[in-house]
ModelCIF file with pLDDT and N, C-alpha, C, O atoms, coordinates in Angstrom:
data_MODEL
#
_entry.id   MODEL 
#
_entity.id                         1 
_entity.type                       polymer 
_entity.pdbx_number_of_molecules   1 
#
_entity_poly.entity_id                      1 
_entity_poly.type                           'polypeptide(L)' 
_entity_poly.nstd_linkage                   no 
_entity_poly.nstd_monomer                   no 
_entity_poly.pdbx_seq_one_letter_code       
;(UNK)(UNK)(UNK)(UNK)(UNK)(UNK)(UNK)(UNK)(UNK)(UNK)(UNK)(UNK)(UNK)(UNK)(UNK)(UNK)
(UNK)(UNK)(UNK)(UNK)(UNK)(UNK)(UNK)(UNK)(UNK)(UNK)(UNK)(UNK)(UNK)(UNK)(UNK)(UNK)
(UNK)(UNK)(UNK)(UNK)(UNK)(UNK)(UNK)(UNK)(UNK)
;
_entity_poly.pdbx_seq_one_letter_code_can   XXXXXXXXXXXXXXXXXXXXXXXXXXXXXXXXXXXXXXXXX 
_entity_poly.pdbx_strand_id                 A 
#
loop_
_entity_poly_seq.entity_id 
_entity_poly_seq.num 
_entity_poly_seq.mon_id 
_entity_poly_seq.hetero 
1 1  UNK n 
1 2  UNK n 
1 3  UNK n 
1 4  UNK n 
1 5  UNK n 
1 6  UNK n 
1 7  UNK n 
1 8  UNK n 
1 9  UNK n 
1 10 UNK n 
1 11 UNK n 
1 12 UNK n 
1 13 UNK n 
1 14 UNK n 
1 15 UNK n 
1 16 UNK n 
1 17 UNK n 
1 18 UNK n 
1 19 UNK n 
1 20 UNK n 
1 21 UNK n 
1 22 UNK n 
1 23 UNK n 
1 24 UNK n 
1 25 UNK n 
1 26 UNK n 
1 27 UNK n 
1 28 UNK n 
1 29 UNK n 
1 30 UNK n 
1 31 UNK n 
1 32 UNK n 
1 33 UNK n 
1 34 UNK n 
1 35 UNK n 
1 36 UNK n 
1 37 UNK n 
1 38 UNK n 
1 39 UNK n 
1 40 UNK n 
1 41 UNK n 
#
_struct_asym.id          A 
_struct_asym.entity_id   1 
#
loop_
_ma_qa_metric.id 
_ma_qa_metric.mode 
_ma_qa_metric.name 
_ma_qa_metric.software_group_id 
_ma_qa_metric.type 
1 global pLDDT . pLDDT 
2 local  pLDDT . pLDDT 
#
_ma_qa_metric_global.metric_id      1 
_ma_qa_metric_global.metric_value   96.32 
_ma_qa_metric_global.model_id       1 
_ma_qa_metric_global.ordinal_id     1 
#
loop_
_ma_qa_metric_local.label_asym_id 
_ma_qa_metric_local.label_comp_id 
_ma_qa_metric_local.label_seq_id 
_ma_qa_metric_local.metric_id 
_ma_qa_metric_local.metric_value 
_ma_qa_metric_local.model_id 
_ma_qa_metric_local.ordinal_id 
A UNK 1  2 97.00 1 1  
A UNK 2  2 98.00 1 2  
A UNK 3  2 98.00 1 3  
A UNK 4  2 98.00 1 4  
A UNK 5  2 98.00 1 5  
A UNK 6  2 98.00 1 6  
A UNK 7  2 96.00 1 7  
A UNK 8  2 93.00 1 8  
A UNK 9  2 93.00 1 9  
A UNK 10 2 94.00 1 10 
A UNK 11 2 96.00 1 11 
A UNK 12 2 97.00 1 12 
A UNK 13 2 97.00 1 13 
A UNK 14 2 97.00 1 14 
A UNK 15 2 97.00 1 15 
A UNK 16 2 98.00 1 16 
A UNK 17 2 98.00 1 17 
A UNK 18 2 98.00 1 18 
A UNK 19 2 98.00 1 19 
A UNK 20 2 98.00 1 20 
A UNK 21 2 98.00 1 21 
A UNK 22 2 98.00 1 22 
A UNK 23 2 98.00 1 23 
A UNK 24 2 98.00 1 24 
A UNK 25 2 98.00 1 25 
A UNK 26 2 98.00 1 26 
A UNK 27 2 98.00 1 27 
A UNK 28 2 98.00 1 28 
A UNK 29 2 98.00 1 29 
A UNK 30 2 98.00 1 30 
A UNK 31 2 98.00 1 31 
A UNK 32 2 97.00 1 32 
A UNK 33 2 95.00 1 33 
A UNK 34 2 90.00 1 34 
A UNK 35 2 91.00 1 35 
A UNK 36 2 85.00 1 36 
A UNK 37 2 93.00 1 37 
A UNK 38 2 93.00 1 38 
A UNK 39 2 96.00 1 39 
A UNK 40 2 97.00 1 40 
A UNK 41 2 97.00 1 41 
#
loop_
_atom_site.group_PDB 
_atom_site.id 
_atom_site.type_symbol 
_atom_site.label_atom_id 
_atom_site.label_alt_id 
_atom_site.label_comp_id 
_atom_site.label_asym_id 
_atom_site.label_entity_id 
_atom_site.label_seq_id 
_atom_site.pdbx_PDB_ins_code 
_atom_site.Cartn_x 
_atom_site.Cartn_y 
_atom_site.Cartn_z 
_atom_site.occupancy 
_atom_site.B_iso_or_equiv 
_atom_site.pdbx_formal_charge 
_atom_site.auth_seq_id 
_atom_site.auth_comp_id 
_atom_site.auth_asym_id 
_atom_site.auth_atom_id 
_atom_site.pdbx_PDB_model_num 
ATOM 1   N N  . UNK A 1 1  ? 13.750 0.014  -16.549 1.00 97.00 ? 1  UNK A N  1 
ATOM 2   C CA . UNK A 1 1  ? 14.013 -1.243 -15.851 1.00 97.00 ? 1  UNK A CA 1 
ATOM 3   C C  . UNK A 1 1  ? 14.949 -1.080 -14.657 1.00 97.00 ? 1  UNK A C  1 
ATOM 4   O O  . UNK A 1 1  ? 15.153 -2.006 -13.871 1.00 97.00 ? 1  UNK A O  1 
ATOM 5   N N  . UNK A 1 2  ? 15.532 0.165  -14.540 1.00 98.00 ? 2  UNK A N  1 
ATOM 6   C CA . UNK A 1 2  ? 16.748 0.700  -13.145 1.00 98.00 ? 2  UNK A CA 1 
ATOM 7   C C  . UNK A 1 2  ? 15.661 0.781  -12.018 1.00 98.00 ? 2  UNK A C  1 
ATOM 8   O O  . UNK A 1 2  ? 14.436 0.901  -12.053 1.00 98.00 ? 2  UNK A O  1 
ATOM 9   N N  . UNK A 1 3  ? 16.338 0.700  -11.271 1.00 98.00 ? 3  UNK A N  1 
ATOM 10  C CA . UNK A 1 3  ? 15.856 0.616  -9.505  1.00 98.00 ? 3  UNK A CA 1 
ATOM 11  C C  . UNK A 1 3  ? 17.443 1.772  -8.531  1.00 98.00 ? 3  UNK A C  1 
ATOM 12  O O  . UNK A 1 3  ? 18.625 1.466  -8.686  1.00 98.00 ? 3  UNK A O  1 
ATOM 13  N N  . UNK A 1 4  ? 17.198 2.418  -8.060  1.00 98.00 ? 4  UNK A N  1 
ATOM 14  C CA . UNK A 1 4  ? 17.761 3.020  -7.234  1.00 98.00 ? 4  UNK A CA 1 
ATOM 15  C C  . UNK A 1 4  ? 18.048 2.801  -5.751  1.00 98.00 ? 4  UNK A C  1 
ATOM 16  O O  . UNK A 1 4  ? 17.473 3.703  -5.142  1.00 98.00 ? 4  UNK A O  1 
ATOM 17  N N  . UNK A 1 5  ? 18.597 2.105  -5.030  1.00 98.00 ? 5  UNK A N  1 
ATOM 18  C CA . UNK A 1 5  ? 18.345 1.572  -3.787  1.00 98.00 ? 5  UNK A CA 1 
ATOM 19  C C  . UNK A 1 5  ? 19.652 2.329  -2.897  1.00 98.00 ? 5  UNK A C  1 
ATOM 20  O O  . UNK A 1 5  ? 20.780 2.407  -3.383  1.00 98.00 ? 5  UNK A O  1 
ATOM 21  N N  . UNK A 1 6  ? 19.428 2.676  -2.011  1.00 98.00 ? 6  UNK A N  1 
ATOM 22  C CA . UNK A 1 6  ? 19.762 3.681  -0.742  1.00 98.00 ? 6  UNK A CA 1 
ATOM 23  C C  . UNK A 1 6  ? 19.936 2.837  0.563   1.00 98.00 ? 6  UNK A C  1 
ATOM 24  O O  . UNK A 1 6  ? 18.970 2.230  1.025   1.00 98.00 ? 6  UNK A O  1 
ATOM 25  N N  . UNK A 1 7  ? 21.065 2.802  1.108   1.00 96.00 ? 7  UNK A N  1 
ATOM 26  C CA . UNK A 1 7  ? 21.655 2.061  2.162   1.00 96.00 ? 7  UNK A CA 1 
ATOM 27  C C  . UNK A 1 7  ? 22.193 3.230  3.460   1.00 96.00 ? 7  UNK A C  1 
ATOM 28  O O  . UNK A 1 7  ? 23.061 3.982  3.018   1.00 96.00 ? 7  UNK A O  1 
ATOM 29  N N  . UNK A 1 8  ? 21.987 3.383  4.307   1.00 93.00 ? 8  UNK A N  1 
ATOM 30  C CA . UNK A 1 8  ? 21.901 4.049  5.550   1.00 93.00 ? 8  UNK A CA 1 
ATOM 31  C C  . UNK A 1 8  ? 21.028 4.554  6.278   1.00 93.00 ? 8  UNK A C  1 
ATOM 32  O O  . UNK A 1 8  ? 19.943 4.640  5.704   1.00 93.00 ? 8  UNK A O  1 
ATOM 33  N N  . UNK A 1 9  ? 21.044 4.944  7.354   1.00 93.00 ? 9  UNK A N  1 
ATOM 34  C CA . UNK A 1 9  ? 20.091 5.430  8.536   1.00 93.00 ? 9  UNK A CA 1 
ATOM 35  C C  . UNK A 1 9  ? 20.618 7.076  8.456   1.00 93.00 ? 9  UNK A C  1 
ATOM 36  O O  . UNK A 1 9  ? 21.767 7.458  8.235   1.00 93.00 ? 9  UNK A O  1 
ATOM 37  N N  . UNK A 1 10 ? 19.187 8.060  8.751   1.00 94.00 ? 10 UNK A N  1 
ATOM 38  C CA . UNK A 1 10 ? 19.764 9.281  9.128   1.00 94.00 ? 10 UNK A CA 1 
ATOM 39  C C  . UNK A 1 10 ? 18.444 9.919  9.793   1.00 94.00 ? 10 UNK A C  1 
ATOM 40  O O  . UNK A 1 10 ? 17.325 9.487  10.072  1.00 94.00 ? 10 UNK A O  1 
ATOM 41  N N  . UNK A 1 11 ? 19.028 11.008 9.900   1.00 96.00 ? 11 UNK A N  1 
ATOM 42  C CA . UNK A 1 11 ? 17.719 12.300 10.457  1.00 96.00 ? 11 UNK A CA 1 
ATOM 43  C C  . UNK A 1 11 ? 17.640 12.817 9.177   1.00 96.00 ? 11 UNK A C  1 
ATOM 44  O O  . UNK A 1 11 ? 17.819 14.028 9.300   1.00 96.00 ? 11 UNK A O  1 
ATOM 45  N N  . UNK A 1 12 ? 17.441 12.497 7.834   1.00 97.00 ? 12 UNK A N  1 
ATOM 46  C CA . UNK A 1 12 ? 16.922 12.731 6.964   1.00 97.00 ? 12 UNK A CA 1 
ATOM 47  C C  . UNK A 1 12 ? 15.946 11.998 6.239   1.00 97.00 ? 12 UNK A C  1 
ATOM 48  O O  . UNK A 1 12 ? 15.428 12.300 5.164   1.00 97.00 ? 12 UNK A O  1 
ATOM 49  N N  . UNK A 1 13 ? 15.750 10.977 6.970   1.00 97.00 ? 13 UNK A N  1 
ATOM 50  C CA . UNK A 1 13 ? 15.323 9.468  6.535   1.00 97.00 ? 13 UNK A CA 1 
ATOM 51  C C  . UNK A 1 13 ? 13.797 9.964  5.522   1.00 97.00 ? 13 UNK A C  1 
ATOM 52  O O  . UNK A 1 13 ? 13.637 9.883  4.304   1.00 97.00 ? 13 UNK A O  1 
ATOM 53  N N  . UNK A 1 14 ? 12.681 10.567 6.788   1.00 97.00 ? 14 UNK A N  1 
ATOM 54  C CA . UNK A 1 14 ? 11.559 11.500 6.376   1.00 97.00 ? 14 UNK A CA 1 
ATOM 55  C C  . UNK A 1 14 ? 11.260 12.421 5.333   1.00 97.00 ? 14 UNK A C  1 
ATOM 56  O O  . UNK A 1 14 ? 10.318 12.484 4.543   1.00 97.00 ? 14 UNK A O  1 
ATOM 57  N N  . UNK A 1 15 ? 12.458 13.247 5.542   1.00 97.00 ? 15 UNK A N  1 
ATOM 58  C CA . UNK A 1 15 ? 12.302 13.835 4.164   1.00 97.00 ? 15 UNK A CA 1 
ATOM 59  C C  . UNK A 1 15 ? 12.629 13.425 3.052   1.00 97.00 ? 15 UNK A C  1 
ATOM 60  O O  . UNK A 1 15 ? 12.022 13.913 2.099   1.00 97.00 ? 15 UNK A O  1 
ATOM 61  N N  . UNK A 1 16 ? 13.472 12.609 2.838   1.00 98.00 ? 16 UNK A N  1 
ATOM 62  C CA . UNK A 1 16 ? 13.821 11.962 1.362   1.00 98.00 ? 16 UNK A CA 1 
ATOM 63  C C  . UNK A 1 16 ? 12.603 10.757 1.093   1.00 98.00 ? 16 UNK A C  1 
ATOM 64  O O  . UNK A 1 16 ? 12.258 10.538 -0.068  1.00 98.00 ? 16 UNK A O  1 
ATOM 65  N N  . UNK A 1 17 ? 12.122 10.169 1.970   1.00 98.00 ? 17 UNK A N  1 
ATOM 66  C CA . UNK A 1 17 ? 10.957 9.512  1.976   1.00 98.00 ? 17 UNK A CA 1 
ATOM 67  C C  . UNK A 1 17 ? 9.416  10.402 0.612   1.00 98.00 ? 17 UNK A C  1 
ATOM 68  O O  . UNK A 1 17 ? 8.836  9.957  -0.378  1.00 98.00 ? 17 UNK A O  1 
ATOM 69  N N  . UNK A 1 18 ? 9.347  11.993 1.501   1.00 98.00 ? 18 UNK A N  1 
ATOM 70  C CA . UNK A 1 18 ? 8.533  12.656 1.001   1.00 98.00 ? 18 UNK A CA 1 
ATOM 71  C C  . UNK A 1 18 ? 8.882  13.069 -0.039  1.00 98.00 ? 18 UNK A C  1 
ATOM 72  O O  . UNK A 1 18 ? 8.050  13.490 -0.842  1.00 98.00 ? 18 UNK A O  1 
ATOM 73  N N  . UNK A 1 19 ? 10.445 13.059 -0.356  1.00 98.00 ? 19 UNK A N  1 
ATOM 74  C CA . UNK A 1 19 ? 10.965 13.735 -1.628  1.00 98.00 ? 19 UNK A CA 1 
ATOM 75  C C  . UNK A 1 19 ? 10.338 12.418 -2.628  1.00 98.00 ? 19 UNK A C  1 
ATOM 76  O O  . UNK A 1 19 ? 9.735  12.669 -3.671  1.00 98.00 ? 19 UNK A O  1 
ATOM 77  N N  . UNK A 1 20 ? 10.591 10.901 -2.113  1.00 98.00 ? 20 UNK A N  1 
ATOM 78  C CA . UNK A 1 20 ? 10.219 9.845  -3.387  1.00 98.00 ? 20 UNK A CA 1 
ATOM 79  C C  . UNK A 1 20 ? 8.816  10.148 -3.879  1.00 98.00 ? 20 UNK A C  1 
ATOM 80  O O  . UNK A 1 20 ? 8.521  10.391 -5.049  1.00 98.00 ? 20 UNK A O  1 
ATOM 81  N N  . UNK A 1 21 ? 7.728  10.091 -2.521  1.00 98.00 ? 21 UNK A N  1 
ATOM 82  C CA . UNK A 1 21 ? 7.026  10.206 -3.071  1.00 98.00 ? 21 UNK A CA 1 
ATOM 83  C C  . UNK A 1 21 ? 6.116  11.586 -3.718  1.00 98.00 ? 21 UNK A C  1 
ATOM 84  O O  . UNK A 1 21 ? 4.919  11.565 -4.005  1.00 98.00 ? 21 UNK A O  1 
ATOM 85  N N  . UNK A 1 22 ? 6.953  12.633 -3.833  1.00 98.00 ? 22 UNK A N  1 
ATOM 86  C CA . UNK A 1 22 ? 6.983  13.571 -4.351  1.00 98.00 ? 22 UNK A CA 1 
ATOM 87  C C  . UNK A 1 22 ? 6.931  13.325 -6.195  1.00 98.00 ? 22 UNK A C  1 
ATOM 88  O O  . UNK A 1 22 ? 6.237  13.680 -7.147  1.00 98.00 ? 22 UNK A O  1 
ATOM 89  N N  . UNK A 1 23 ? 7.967  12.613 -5.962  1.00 98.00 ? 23 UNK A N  1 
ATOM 90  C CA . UNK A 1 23 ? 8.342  12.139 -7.572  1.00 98.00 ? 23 UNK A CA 1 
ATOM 91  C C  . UNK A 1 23 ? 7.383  10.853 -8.300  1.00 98.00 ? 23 UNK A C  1 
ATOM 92  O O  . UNK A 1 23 ? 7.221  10.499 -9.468  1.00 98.00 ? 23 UNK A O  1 
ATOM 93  N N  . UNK A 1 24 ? 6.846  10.360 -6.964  1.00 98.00 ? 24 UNK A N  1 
ATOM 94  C CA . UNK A 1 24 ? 6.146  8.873  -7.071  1.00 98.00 ? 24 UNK A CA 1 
ATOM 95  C C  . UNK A 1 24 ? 6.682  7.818  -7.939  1.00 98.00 ? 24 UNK A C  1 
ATOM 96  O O  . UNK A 1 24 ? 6.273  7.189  -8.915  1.00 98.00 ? 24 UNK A O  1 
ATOM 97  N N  . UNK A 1 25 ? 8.003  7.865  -7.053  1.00 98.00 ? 25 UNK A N  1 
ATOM 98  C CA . UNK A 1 25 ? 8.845  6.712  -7.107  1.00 98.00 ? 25 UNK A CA 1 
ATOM 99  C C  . UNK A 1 25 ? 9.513  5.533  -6.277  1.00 98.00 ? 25 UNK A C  1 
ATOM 100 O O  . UNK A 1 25 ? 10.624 5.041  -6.080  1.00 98.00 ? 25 UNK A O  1 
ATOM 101 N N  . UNK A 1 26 ? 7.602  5.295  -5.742  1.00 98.00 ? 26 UNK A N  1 
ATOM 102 C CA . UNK A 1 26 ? 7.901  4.480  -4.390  1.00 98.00 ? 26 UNK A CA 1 
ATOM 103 C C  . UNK A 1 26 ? 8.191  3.070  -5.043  1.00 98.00 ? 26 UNK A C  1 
ATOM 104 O O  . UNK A 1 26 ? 9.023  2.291  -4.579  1.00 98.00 ? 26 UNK A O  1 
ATOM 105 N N  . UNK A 1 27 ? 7.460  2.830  -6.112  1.00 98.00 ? 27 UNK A N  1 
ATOM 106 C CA . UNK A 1 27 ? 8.461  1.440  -6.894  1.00 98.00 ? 27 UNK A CA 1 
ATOM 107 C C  . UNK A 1 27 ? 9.960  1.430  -7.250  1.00 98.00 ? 27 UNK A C  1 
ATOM 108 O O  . UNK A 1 27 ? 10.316 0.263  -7.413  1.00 98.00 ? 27 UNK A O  1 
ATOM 109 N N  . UNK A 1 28 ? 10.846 2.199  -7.408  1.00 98.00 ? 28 UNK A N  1 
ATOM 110 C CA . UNK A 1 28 ? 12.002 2.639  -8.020  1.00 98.00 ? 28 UNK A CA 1 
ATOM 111 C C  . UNK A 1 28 ? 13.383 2.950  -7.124  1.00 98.00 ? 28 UNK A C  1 
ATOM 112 O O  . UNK A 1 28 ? 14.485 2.401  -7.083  1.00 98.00 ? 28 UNK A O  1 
ATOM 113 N N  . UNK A 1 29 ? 12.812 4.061  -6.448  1.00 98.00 ? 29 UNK A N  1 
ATOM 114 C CA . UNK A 1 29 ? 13.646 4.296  -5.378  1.00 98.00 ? 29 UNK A CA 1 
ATOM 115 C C  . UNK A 1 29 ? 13.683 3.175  -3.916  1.00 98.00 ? 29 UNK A C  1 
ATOM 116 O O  . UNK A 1 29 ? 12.555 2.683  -3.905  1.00 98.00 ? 29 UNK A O  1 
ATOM 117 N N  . UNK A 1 30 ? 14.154 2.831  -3.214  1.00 98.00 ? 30 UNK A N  1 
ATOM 118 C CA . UNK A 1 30 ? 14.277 2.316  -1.921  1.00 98.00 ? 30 UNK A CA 1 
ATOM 119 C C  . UNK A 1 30 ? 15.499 2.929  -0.884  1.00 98.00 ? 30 UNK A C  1 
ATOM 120 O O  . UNK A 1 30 ? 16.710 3.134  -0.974  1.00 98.00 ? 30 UNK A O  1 
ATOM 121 N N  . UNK A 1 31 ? 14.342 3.106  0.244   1.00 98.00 ? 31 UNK A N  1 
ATOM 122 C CA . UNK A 1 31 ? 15.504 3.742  1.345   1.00 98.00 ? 31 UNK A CA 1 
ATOM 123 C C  . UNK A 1 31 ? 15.769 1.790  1.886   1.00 98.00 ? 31 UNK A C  1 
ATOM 124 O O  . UNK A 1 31 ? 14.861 0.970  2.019   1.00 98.00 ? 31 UNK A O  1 
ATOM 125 N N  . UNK A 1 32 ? 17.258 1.543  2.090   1.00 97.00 ? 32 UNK A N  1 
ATOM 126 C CA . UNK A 1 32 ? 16.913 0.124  2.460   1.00 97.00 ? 32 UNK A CA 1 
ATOM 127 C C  . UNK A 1 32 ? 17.708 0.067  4.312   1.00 97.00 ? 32 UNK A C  1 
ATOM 128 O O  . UNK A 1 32 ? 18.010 -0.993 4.860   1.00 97.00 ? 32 UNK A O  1 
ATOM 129 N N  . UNK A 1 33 ? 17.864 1.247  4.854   1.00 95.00 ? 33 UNK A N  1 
ATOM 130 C CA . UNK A 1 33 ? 18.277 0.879  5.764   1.00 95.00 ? 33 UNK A CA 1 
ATOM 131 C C  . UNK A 1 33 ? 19.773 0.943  6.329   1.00 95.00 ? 33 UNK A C  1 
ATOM 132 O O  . UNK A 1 33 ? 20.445 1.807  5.765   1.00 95.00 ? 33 UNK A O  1 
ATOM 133 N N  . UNK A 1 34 ? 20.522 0.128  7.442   1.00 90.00 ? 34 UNK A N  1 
ATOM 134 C CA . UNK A 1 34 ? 21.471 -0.191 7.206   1.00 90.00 ? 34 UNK A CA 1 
ATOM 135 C C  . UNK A 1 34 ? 21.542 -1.422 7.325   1.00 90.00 ? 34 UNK A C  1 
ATOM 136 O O  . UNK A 1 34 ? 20.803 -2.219 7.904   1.00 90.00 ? 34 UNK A O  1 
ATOM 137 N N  . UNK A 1 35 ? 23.010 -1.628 6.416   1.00 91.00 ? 35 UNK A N  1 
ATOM 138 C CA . UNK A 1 35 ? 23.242 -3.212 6.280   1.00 91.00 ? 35 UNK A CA 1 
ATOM 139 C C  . UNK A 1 35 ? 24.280 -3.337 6.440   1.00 91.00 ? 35 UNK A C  1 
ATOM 140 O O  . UNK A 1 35 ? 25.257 -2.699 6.048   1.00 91.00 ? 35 UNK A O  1 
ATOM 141 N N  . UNK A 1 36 ? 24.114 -4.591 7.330   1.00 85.00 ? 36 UNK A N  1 
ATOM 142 C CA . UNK A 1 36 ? 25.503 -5.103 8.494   1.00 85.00 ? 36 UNK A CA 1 
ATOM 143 C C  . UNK A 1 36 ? 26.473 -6.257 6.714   1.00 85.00 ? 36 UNK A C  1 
ATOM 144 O O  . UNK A 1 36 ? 27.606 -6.738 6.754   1.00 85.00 ? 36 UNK A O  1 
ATOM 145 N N  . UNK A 1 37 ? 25.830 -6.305 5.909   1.00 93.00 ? 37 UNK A N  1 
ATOM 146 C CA . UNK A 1 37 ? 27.036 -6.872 5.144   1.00 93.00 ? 37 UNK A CA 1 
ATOM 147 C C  . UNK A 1 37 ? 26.987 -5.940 3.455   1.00 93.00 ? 37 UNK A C  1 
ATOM 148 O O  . UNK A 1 37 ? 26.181 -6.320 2.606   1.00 93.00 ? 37 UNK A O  1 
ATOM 149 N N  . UNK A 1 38 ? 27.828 -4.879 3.200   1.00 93.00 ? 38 UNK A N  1 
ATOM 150 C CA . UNK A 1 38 ? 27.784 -4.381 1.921   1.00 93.00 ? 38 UNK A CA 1 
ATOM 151 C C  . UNK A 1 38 ? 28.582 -4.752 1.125   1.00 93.00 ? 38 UNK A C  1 
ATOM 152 O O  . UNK A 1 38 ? 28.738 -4.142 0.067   1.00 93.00 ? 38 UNK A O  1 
ATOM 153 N N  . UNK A 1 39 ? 29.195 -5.709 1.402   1.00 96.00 ? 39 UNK A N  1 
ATOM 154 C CA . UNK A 1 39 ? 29.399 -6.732 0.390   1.00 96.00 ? 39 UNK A CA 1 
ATOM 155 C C  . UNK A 1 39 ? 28.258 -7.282 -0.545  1.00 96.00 ? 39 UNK A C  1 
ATOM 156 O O  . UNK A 1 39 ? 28.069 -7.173 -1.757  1.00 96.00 ? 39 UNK A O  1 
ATOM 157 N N  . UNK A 1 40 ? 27.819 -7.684 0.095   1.00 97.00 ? 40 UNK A N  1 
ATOM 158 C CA . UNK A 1 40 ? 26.410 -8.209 -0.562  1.00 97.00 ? 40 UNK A CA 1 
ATOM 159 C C  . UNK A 1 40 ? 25.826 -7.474 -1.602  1.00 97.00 ? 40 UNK A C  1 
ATOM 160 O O  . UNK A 1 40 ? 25.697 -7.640 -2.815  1.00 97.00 ? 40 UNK A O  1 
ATOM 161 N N  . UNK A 1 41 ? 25.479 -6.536 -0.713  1.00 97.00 ? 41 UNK A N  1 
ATOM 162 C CA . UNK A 1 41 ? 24.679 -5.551 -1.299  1.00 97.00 ? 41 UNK A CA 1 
ATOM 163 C C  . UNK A 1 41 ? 25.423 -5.127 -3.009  1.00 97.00 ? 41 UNK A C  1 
ATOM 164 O O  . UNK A 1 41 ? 24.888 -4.278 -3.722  1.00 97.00 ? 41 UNK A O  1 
#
């Protein structure tokens, strides 16, 4: 029922992309970006 969610921008963005779906954990994992409030988050 865990979800993994990922907050920043990089020049790695691609490969950790291929690493999820390597694992095929495109439901689970999320690259989410950056976010202007991590509070929230």
């Amino acid at each position: 029922d865990w979800t993994l969610h990922i907050y920043g921008e990089g020049p790695a963005e691609e490969s950790l992309k291929n690493l999820i779906r390597i694992f095929e954990l495109e439901d689970r994992v999320f690259l989410e970006g950056q976010t202007e409030d991590i509070e929230t988050s």
